[in-house]
C-alpha atoms as a PDB file:
ATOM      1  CA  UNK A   1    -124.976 120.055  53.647  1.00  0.00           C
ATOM      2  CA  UNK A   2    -128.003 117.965  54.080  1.00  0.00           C
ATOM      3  CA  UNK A   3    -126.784 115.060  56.467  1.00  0.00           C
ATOM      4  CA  UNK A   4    -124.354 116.644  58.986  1.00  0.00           C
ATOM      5  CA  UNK A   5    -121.452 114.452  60.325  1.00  0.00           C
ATOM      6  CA  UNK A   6    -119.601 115.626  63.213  1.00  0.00           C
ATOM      7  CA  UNK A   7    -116.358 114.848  62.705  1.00  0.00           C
ATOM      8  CA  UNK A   8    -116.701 117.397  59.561  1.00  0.00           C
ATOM      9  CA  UNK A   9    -116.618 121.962  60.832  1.00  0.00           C
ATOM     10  CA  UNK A  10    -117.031 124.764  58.518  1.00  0.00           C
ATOM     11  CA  UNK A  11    -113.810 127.340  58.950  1.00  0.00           C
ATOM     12  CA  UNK A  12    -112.450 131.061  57.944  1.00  0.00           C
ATOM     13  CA  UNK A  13    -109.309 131.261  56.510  1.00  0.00           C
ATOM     14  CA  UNK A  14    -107.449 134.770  56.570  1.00  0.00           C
ATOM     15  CA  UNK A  15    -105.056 135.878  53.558  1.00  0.00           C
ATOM     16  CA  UNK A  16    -104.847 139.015  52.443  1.00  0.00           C
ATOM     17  CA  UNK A  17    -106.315 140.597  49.202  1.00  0.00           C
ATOM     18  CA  UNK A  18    -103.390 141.037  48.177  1.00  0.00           C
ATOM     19  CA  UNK A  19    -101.754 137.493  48.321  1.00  0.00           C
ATOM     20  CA  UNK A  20    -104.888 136.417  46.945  1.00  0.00           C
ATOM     21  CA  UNK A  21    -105.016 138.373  44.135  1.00  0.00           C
ATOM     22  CA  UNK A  22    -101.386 137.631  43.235  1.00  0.00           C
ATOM     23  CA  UNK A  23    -102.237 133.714  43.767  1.00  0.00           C
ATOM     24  CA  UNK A  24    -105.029 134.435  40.856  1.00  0.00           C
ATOM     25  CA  UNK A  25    -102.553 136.165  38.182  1.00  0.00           C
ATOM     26  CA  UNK A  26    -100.015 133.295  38.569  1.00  0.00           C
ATOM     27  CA  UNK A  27    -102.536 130.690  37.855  1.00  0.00           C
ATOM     28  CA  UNK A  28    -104.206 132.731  35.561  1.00  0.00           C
ATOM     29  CA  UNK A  29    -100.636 132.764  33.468  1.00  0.00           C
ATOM     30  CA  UNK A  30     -99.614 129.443  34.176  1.00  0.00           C
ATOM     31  CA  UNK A  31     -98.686 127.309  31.157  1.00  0.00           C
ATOM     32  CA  UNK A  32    -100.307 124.045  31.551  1.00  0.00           C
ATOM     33  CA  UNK A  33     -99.083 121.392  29.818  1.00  0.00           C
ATOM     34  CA  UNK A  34    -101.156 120.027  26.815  1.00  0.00           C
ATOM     35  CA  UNK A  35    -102.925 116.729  28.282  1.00  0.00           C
ATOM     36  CA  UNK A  36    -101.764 113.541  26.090  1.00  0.00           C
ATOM     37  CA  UNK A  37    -104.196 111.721  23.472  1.00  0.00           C
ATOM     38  CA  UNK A  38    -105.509 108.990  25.465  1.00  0.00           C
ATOM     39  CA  UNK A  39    -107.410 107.606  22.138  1.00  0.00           C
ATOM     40  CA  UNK A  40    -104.132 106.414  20.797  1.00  0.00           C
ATOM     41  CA  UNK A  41    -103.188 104.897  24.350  1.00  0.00           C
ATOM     42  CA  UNK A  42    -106.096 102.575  23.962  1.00  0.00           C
ATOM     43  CA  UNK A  43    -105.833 101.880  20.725  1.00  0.00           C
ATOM     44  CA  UNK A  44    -102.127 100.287  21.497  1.00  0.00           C
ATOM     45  CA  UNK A  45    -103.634  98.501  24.400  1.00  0.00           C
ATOM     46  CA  UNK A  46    -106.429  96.135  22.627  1.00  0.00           C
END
């Protein structure tokens, strides 16, 4: 950070390895949904 502002403090968070590494399989196999075709949005709305 180049411009400090007090009202912002680094921290350290504690999980273990474990839960972490769990966390990163289920998001690593998490079906997102397909994002919608916002070309034909726009093309409705002129």
């Amino acid at each position: 950070m180049t411009t400090a502002d007090p009202d912002i403090h680094p921290f350290r968070i504690d999980a273990p390895q474990d839960r972490l590494d769990d966390l990163r399989a289920r998001l690593a196999n998490t079906r997102w949904p397909e994002l919608p075709d916002v070309r034909a949005f726009f093309r409705k709305v002129r």
